[in-house]
Protein backbone atom coordinates (compact mmCIF):
# COMPACT_ATOMS: atom_id res chain seq x y z
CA UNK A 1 170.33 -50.44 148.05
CA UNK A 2 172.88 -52.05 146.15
CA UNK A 3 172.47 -55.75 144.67
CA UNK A 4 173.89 -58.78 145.46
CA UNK A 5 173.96 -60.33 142.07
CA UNK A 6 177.17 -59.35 140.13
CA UNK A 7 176.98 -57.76 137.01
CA UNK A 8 176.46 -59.39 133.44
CA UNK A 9 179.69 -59.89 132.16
CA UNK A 10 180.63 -59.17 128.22
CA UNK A 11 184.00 -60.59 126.34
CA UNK A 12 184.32 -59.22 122.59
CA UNK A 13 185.70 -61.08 120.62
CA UNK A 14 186.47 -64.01 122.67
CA UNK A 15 186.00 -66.75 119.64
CA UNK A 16 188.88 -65.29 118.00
CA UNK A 17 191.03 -63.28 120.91
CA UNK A 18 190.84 -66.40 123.76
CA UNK A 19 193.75 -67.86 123.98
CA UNK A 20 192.71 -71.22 124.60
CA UNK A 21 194.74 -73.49 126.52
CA UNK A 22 196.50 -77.41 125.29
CA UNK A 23 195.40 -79.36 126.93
CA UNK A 24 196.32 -83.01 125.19
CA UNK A 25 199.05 -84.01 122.52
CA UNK A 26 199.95 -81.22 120.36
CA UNK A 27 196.16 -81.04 118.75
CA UNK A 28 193.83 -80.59 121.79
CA UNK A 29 192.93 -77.43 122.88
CA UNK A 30 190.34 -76.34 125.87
CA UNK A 31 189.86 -73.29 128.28
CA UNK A 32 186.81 -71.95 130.13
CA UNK A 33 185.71 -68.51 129.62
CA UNK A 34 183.71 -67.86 131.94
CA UNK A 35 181.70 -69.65 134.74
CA UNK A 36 180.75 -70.16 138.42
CA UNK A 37 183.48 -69.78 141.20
CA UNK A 38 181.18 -70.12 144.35
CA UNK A 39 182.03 -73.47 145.21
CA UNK A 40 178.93 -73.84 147.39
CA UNK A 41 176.73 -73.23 144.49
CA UNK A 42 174.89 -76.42 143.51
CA UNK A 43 173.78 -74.53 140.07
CA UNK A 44 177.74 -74.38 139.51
CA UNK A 45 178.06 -74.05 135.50
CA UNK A 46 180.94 -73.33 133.06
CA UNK A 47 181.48 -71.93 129.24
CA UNK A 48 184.15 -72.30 127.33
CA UNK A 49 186.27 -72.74 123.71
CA UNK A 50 187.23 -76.40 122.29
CA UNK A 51 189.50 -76.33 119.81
CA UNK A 52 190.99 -78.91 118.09
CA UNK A 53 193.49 -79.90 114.84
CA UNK A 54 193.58 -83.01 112.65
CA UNK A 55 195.94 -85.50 114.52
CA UNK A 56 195.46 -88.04 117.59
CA UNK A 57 191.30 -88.33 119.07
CA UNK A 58 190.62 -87.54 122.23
CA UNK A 59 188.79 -89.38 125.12
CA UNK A 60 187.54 -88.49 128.26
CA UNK A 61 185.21 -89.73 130.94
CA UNK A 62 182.77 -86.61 131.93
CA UNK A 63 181.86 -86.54 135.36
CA UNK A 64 179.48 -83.69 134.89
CA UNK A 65 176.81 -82.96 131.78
CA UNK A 66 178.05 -80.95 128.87
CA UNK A 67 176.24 -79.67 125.63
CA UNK A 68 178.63 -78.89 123.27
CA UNK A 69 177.88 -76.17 120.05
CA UNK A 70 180.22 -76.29 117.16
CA UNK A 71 181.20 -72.99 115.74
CA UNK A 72 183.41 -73.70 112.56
CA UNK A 73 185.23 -76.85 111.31
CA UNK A 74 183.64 -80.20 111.95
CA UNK A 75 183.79 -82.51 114.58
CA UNK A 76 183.44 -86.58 114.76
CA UNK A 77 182.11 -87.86 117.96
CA UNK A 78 181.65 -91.18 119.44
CA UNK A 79 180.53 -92.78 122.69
CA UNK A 80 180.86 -96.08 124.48
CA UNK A 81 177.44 -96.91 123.62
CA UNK A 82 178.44 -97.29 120.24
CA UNK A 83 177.06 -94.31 118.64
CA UNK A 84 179.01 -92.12 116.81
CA UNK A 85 178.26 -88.64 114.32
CA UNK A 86 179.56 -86.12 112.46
CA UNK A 87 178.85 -82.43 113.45
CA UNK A 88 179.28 -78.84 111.54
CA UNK A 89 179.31 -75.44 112.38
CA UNK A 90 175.80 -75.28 114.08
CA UNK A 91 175.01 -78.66 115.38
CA UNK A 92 174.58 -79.35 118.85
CA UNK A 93 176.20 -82.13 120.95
CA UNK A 94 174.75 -83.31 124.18
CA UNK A 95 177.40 -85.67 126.46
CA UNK A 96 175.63 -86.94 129.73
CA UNK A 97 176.94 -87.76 133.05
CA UNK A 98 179.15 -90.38 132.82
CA UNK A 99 179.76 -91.33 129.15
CA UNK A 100 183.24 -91.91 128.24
CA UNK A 101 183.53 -90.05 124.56
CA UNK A 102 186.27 -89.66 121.82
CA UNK A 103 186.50 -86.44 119.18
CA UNK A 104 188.31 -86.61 116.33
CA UNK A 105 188.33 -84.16 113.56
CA UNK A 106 189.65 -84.80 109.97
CA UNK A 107 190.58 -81.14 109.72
CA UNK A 108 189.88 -78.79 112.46
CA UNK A 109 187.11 -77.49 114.85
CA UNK A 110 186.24 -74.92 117.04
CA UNK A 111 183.33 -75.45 119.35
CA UNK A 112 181.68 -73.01 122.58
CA UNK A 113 180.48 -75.44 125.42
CA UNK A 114 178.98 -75.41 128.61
CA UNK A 115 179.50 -77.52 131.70
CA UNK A 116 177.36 -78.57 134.63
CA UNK A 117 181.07 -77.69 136.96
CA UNK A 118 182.52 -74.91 138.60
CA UNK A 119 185.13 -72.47 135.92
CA UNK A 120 188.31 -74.51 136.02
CA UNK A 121 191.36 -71.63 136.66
């Protein structure tokens, strides 16, 4: 009897072979990986590469819940709340549900993240 859940999925390679997409300026760069397409999932979650170069911050309002690794490079990261960090290779970022964030980076950064959305195409 076959199963209904698909198959694990592998990508080799993927921090350095993904061609991740701009996505702001000429310094912001995001793409999902992989992730749910079933949009009548309610569990709907999404992975993906953030890469970004010295030059202009970026802000965003996230309508969803993020966590956000950083794999090389460093990234700075404030919120509206008035917090704001500095993160290497190996910290952790959590952004909730509504908070309205910038990143900046005084160099560059490369960072794997997951989002509580369905895979953007």
């Amino acid at each position: 009897m076959p199963s209904s859940v698909p198959p694990t999925q592998h990508y080799p390679g993927a921090q350095q072979k993904f061609n991740i997409p701009l996505i702001a300026g000429d310094n912001v760069f995001l793409g999902d990986v992989v992730g749910s397409t079933d949009g009548n999932d309610p569990a709907s979650i999404s992975g993906g590469l953030f890469r970004m170069k010295k030059g202009q911050p970026f802000t965003a309002t996230y309508r969803y819940h993020e966590t956000l690794i950083v794999l090389e490079g460093s990234f700075t990261v404030s919120d509206d709340s008035g917090n704001q960090s500095t993160a290497a290779a190996g910290d952790i970022y959590w952004i909730p549900k509504g908070s309205t964030v910038t990143i900046g980076t005084e160099d560059y950064g490369l960072a794997f993240y997951t989002a509580q959305r369905m895979k953007r195409k």
